[in-house]
Protein backbone atom coordinates (compact mmCIF):
# COMPACT_ATOMS: atom_id res chain seq x y z
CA UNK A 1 1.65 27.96 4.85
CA UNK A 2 2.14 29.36 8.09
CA UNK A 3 5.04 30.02 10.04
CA UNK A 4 6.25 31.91 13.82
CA UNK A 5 8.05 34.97 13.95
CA UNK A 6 10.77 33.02 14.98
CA UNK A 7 11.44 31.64 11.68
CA UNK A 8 12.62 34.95 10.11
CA UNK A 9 14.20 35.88 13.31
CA UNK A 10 16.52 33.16 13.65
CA UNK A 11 17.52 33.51 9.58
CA UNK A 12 15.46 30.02 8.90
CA UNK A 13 13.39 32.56 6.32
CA UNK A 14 16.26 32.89 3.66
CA UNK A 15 16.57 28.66 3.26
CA UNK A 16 12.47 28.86 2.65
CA UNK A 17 12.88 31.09 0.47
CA UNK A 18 14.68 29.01 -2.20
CA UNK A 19 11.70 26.40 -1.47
CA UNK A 20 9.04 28.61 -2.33
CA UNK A 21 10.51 29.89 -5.40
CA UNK A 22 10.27 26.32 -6.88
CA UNK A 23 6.98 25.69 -6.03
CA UNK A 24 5.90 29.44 -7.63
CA UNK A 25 8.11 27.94 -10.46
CA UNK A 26 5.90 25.20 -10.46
CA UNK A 27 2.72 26.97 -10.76
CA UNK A 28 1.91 26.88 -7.08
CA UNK A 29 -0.43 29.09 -5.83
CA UNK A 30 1.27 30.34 -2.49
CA UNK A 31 -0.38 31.78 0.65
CA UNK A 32 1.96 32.64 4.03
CA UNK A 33 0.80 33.51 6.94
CA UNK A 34 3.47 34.63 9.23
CA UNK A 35 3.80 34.86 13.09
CA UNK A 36 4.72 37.63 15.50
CA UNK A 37 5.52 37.18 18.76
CA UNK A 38 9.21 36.95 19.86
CA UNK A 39 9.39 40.42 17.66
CA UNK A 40 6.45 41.79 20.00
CA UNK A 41 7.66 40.35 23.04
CA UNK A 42 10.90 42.39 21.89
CA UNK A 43 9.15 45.27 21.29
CA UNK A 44 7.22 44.79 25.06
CA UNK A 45 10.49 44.86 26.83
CA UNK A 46 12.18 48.12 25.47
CA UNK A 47 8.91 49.83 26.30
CA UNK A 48 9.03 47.99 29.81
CA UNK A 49 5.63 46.47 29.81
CA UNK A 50 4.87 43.07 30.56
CA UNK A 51 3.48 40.64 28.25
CA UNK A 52 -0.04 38.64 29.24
CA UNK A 53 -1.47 35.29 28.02
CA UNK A 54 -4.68 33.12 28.70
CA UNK A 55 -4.94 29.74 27.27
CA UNK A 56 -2.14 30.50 24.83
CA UNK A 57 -3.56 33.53 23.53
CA UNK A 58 -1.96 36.87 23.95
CA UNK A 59 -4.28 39.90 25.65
CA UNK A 60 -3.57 42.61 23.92
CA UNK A 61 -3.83 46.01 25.73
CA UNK A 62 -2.98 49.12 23.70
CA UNK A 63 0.59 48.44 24.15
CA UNK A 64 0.38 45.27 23.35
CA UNK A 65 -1.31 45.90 19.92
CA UNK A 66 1.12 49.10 19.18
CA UNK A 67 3.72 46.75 19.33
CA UNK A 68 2.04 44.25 17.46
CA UNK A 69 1.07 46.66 14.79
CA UNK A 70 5.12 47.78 14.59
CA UNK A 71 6.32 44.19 15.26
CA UNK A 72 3.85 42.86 11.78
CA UNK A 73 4.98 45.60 9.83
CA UNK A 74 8.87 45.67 9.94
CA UNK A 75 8.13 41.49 9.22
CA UNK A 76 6.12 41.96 6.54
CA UNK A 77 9.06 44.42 4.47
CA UNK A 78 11.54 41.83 5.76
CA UNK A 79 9.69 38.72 4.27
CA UNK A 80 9.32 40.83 1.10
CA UNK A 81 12.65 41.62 0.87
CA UNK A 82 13.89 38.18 0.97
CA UNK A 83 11.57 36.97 -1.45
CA UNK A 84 12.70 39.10 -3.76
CA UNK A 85 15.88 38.31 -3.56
CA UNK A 86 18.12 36.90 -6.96
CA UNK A 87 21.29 35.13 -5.72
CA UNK A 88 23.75 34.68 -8.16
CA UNK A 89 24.53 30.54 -8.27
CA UNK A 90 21.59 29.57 -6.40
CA UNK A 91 18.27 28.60 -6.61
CA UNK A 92 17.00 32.40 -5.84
CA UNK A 93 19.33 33.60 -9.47
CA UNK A 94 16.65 35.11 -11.85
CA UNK A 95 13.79 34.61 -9.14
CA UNK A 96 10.51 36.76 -10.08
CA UNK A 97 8.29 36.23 -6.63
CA UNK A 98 5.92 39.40 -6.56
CA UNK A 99 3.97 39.84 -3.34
CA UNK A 100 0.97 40.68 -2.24
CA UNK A 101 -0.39 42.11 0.79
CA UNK A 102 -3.57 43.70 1.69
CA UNK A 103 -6.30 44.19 4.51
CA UNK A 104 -7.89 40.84 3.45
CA UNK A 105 -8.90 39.73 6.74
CA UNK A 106 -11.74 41.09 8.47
CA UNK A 107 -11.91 40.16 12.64
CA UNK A 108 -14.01 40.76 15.23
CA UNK A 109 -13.11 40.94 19.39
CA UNK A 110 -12.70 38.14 21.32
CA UNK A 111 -14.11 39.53 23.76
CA UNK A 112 -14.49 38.11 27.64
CA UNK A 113 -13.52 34.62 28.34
CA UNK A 114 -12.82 32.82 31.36
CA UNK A 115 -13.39 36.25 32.91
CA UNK A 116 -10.72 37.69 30.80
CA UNK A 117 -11.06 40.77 28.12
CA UNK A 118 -8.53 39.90 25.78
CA UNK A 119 -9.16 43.73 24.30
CA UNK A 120 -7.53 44.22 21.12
CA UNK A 121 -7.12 40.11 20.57
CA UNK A 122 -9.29 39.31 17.67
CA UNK A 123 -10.77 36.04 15.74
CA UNK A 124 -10.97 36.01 11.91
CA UNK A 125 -14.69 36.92 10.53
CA UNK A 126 -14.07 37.28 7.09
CA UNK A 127 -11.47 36.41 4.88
CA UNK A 128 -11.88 38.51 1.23
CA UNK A 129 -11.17 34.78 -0.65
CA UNK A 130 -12.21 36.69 -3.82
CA UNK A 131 -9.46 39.45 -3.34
CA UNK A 132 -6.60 36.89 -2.39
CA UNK A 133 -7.38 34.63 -5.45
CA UNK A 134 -7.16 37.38 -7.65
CA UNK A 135 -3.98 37.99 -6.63
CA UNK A 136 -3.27 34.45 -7.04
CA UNK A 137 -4.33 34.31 -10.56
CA UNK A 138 -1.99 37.01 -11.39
CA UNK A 139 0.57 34.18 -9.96
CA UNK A 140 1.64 36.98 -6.97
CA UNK A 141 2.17 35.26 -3.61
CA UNK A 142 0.18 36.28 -1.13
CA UNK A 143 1.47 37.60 2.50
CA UNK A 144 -0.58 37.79 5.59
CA UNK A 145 0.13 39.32 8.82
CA UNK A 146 -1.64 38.17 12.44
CA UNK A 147 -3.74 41.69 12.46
CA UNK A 148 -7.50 41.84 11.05
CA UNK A 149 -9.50 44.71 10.80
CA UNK A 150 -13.24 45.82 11.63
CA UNK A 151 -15.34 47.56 9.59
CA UNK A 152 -15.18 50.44 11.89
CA UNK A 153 -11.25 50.62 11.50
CA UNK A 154 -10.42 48.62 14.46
CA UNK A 155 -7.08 46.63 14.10
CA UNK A 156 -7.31 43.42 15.89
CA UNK A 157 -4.19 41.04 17.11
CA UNK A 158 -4.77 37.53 16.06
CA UNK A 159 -3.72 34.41 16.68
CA UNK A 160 -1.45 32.73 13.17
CA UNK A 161 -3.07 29.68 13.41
CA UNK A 162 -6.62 31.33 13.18
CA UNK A 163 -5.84 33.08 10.00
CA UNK A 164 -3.97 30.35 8.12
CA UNK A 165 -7.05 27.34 9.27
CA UNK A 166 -9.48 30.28 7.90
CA UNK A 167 -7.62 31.31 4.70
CA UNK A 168 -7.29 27.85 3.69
CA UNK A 169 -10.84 27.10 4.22
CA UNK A 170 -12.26 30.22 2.81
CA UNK A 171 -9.74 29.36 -0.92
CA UNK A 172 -10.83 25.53 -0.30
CA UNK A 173 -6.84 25.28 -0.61
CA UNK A 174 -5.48 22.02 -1.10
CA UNK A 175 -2.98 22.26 1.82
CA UNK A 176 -2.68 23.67 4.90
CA UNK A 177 1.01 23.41 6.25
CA UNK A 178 2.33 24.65 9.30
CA UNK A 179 6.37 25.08 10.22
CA UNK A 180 6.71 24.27 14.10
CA UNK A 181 10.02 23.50 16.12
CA UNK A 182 8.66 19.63 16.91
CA UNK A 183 8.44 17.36 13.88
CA UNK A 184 4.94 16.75 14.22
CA UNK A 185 2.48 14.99 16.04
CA UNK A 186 4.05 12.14 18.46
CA UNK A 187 2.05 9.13 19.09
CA UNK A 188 2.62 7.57 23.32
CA UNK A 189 5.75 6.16 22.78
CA UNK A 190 7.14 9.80 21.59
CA UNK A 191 7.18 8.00 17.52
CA UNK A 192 6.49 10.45 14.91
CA UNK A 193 2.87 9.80 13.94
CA UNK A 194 3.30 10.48 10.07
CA UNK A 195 -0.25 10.15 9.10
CA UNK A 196 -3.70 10.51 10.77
CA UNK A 197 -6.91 11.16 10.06
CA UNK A 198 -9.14 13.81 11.48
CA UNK A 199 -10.87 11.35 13.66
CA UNK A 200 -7.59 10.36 15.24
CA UNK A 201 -6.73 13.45 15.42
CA UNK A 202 -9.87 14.26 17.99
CA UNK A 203 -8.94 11.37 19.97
CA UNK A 204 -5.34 12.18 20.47
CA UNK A 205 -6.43 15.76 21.36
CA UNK A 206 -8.91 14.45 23.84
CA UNK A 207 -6.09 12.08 25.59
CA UNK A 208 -3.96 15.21 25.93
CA UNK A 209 0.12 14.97 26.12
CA UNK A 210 0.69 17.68 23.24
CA UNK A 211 -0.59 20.84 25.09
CA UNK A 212 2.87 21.67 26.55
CA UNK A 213 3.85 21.77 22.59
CA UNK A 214 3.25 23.62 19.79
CA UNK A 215 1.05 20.84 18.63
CA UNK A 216 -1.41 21.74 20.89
CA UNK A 217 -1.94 24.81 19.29
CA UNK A 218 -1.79 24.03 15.91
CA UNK A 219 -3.22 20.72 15.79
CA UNK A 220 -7.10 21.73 16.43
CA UNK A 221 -6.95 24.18 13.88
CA UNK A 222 -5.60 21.81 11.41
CA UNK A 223 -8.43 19.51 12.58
CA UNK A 224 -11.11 22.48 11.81
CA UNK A 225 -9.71 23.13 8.41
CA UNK A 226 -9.72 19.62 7.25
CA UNK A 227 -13.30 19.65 8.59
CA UNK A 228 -14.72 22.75 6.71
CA UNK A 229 -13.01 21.54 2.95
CA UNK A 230 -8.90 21.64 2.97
CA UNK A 231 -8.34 18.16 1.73
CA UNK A 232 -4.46 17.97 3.48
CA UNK A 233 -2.67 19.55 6.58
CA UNK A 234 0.59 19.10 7.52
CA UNK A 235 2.88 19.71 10.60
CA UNK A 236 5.98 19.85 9.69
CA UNK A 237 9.62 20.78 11.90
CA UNK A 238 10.84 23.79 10.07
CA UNK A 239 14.63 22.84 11.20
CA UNK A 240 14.97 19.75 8.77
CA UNK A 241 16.83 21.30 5.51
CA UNK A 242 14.08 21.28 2.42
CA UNK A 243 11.73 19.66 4.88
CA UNK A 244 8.91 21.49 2.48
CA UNK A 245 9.51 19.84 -0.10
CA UNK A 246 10.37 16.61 1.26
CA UNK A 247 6.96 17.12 3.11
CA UNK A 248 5.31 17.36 -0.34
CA UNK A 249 7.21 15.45 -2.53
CA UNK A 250 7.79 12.59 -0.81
CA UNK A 251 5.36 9.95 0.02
CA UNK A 252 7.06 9.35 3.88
CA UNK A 253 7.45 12.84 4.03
CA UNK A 254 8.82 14.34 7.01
CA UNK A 255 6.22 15.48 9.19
CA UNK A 256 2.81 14.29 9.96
CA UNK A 257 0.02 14.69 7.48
CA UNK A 258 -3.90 15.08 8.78
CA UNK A 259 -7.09 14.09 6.04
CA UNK A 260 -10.06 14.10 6.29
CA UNK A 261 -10.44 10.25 5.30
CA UNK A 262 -7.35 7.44 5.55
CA UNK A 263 -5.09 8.06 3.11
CA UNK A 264 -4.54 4.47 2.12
CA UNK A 265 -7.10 2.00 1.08
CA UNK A 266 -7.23 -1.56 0.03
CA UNK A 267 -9.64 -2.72 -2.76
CA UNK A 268 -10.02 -4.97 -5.65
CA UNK A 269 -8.27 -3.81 -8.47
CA UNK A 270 -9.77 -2.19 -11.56
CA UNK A 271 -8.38 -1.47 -14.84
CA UNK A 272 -7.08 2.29 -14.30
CA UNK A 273 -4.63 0.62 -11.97
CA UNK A 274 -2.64 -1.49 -14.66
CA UNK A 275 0.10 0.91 -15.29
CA UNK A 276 0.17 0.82 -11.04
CA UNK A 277 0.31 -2.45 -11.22
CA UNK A 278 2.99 -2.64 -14.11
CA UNK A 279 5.84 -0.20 -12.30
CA UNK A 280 5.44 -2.78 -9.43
CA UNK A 281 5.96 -6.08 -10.79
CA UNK A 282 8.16 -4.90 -13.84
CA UNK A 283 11.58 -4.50 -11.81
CA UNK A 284 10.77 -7.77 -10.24
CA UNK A 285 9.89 -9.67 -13.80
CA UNK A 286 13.32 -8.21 -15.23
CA UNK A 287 15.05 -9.99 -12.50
CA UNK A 288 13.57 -13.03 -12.97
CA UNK A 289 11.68 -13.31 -9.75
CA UNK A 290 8.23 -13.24 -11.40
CA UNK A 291 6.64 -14.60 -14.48
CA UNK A 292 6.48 -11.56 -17.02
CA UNK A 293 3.11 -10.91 -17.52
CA UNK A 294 1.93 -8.26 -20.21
CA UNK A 295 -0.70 -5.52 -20.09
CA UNK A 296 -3.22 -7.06 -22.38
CA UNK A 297 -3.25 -10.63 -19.90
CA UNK A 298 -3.22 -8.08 -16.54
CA UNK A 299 -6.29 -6.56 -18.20
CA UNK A 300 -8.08 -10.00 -18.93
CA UNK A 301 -7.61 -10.85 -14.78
CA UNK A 302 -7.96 -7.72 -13.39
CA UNK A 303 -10.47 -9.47 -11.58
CA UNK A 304 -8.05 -11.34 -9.80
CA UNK A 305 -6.24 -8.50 -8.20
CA UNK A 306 -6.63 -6.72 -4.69
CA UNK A 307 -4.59 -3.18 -4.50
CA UNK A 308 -2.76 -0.76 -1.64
CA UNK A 309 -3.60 2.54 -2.63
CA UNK A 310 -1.22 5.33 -0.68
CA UNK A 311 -2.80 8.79 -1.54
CA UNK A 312 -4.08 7.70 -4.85
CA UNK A 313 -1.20 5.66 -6.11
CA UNK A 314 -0.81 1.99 -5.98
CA UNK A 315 1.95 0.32 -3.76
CA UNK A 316 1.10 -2.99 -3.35
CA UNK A 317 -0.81 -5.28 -5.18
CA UNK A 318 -1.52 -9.40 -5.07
CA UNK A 319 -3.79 -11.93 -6.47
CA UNK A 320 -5.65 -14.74 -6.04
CA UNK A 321 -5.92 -17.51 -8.92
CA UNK A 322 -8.79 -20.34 -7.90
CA UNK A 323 -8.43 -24.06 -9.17
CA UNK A 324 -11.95 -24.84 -7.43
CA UNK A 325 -12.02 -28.54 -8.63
CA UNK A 326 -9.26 -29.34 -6.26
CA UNK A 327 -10.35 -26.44 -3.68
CA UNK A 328 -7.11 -24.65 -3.95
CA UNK A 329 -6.43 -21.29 -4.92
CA UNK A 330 -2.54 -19.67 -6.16
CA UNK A 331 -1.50 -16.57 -4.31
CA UNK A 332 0.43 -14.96 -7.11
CA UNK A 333 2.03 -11.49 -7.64
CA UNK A 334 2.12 -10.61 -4.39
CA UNK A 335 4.05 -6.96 -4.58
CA UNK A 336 5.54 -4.10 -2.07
CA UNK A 337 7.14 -0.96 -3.20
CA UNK A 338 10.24 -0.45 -1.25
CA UNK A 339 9.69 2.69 0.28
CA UNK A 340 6.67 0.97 1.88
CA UNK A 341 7.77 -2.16 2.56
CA UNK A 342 8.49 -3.34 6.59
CA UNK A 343 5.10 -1.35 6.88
CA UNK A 344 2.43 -4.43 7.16
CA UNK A 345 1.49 -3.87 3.54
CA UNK A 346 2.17 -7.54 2.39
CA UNK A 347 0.41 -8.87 5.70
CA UNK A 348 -2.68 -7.22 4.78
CA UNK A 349 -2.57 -8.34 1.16
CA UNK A 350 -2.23 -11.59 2.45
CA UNK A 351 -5.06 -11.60 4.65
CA UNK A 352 -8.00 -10.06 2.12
CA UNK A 353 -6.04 -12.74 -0.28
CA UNK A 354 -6.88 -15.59 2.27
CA UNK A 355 -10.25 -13.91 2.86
CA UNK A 356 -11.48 -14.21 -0.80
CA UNK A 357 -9.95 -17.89 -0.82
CA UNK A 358 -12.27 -18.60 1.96
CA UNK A 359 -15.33 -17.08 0.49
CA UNK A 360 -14.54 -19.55 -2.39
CA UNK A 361 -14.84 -22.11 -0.82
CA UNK A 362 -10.93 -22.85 -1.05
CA UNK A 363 -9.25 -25.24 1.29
CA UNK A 364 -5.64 -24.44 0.49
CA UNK A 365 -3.64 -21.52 -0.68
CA UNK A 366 -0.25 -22.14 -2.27
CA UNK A 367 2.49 -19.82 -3.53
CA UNK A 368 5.58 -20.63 -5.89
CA UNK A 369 8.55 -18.50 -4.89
CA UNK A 370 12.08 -17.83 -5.88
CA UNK A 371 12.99 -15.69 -2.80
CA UNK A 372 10.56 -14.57 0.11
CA UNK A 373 10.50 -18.21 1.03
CA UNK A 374 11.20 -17.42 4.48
CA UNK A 375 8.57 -14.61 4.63
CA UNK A 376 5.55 -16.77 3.35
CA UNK A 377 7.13 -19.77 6.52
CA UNK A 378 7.20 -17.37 9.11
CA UNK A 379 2.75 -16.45 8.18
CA UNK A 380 1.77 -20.07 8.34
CA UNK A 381 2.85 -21.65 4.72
CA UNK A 382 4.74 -24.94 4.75
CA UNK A 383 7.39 -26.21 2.15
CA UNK A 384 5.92 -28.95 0.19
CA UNK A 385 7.12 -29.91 -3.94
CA UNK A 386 5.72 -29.57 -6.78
CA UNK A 387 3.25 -32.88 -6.37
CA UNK A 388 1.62 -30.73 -3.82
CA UNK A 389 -0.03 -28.49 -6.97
CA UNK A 390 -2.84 -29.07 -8.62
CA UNK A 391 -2.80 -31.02 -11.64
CA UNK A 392 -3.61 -27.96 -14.22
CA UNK A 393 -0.96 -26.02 -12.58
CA UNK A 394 1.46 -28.84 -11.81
CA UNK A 395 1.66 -29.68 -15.36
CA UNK A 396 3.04 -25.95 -16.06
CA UNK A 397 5.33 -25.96 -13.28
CA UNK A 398 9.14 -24.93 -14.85
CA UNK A 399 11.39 -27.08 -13.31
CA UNK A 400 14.55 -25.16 -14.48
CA UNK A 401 13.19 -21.82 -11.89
CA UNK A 402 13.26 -24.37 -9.18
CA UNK A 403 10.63 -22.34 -7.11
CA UNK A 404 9.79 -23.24 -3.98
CA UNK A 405 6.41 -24.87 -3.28
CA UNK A 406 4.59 -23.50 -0.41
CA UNK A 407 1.34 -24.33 1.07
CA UNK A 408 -1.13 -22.80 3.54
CA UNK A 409 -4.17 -24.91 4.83
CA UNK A 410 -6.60 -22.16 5.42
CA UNK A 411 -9.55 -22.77 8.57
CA UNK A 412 -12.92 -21.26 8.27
CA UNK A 413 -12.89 -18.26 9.74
């Protein structure tokens, strides 16, 4: 995770703190990365000197890099300190966070660009992977500063977002999370854009509109990590109280989460999703608004099924039951999880549903409900009785649940 200077400087630090020692309680391996530069721009104006930046990036003259050096160091005891604090009555009391630091990074010069010698600004070469996991597997949590260092003994001044993007790749880390002042990445209308995939990612970069935030500089490099292995980022505001672990706990989250691949995918069902399947429809069969139907008949017409996966768990599900003598087909168990419903979840279930009626060859597609009669009226299904059904399933029909009949004629596509 990486975080600004300004996080620790404002006091934001000591509410983190509590959220990292439950996820080190819960066996998470732990990697910060922490920011410098409102403590060197600090340090810059009691020695008078002005600060300098190209494209975002700090040149660092020998000032620049004493102060950096000073500025790194007094953070590093601070974050340390506050990790190890125990607070009596809260969720610090007993805490055991040990901390690691080290010269794990190995950088090299920027050099000249655009004309300009950034001097003692570095890029990450190396990152010791071997070293940090160690440290990891004796469950210490690792610190690292925004300084590398050459193997002649240069110290270099790098850029946070450089070191975190390369960390994570180098450990193939499962996240890569970074703690802005925005809440994440805003689509044209200013909405929060909670997920996107690297490939939307590009595009929004190329369209511009986040460069004058810090987006725009932590964006790419979330982009480049997800590229070279890290299977999640997230940019996340690190104002919203336990916004970490809503971030990760949470399937809305709070932020905006970047992968590699969509997160969500729609597919037939198979039979590892039944217990999915089950903690949908379950709540709804105790209520009386479905049918019940047990495990061992749900494995028998998995077949039937299509799924919404969210990030490997199921959250919507429907199915289609064909009478192909009378070229109908039942659209039955048709299923939203709350937190995702109002989302365009049951739309799409209803189209692949409509799809596979077509490639069946069915004419019609009717639905019995109890209570989303209005929902199925306003996609094209008409009220019609029980004649309407076809005779197999018309001769089952229990008149004391008075469902609704509805019917769709569905046109070739």
């Amino acid at each position: 995770m990486a975080f600004g200077g300004d996080v620790v400087a404002d006091g934001r630090f000591l509410d983190l703190t509590h959220d990292l020692n439950l996820l080190a309680a819960l066996g998470v391996r732990l990697v910060l990365v922490h920011g410098a530069r409102p403590q060197i721009e600090e340090k810059l104006k009691e020695r008078r000197r002005r600060s300098r930046f190209h494209s975002g990036l700090r040149v660092t003259d020998d000032a620049a890099l004493a102060c950096a050096k000073e500025a790194s160091g007094r953070l590093r005891v601070e974050i340390e300190a506050l990790l190890s604090m125990g607070l009596p009555n809260s969720p610090m009391a007993g805490a055991d966070i040990r901390v690691a630091s080290g010269n794990f990074i190995t950088a090299k010069p920027l050099g000249v660009r655009d004309g300009v010698d950034f001097m003692h600004t570095g890029e990450v070469r190396k990152v010791d992977a071997l070293a940090i996991q160690r440290r990891l597997d004796d469950n210490e949590l690792v610190l690292l500063s925004p300084l590398g260092y050459s193997p002649t003994g240069e110290v270099f001044n790098l850029a946070l977002e450089d070191v975190a993007a390369s960390t994570a790749t180098a450990l193939k880390a499962e996240k890569l999370i970074f703690l802005m002042d925005t809440n994440g990445v805003t689509g044209r209308r200013g909405e929060l854009l909670r997920e996107l995939t690297v490939h939307q990612a590009e595009a929004l970069l190329a369209r511009g509109g986040q460069a004058d935030t810090d987006v725009g500089f932590y964006l790419p490099w979330a982009v480049r990590a997800c590229r070279a292995g890290v299977r999640r980022a997230h940019l996340i505001s690190g104002h919203v109280d336990d916004g970490l672990l809503l971030e990760l706990f949470t399937h809305k989250g709070v932020g905006t989460m970047l992968t590699p691949d969509p997160i969500e995918t729609q597919r037939p069902a198979k039979l590892d999703d039944i217990g999915g399947i089950l903690q949908l429809i379950e709540p709804l069969e105790a209520d009386g608004t479905l049918v019940k139907r047990n495990r061992d008949l749900l494995e028998r017409e998995i077949g039937r099924f299509v799924v919404l996966e969210h990030d490997g768990i199921v959250v919507a599900c429907a199915a289609l039951y064909p009478f192909g003598d009378e070229a109908a087909g039942e659209l039955a168990c048709l299923v939203v999880r709350d937190d995702f419903r109002n989302q365009g979840a049951g739309e799409r279930l209803l189209l692949e549903i409509e799809r596979r009626a077509r490639r069946q060859k069915l004419k019609r597609l009717f639905v019995l409900t109890t209570r989303a009669e209005h929902w199925f009226i306003e996609r094209g299904f008409a009220e019609a009785g029980p004649a309407a059904l076809p005779r197999r399933k018309r001769e089952l029909y229990n008149y004391q649940r008075r469902s609704v009949v509805l019917v769709k004629r569905l046109r070739r596509a």
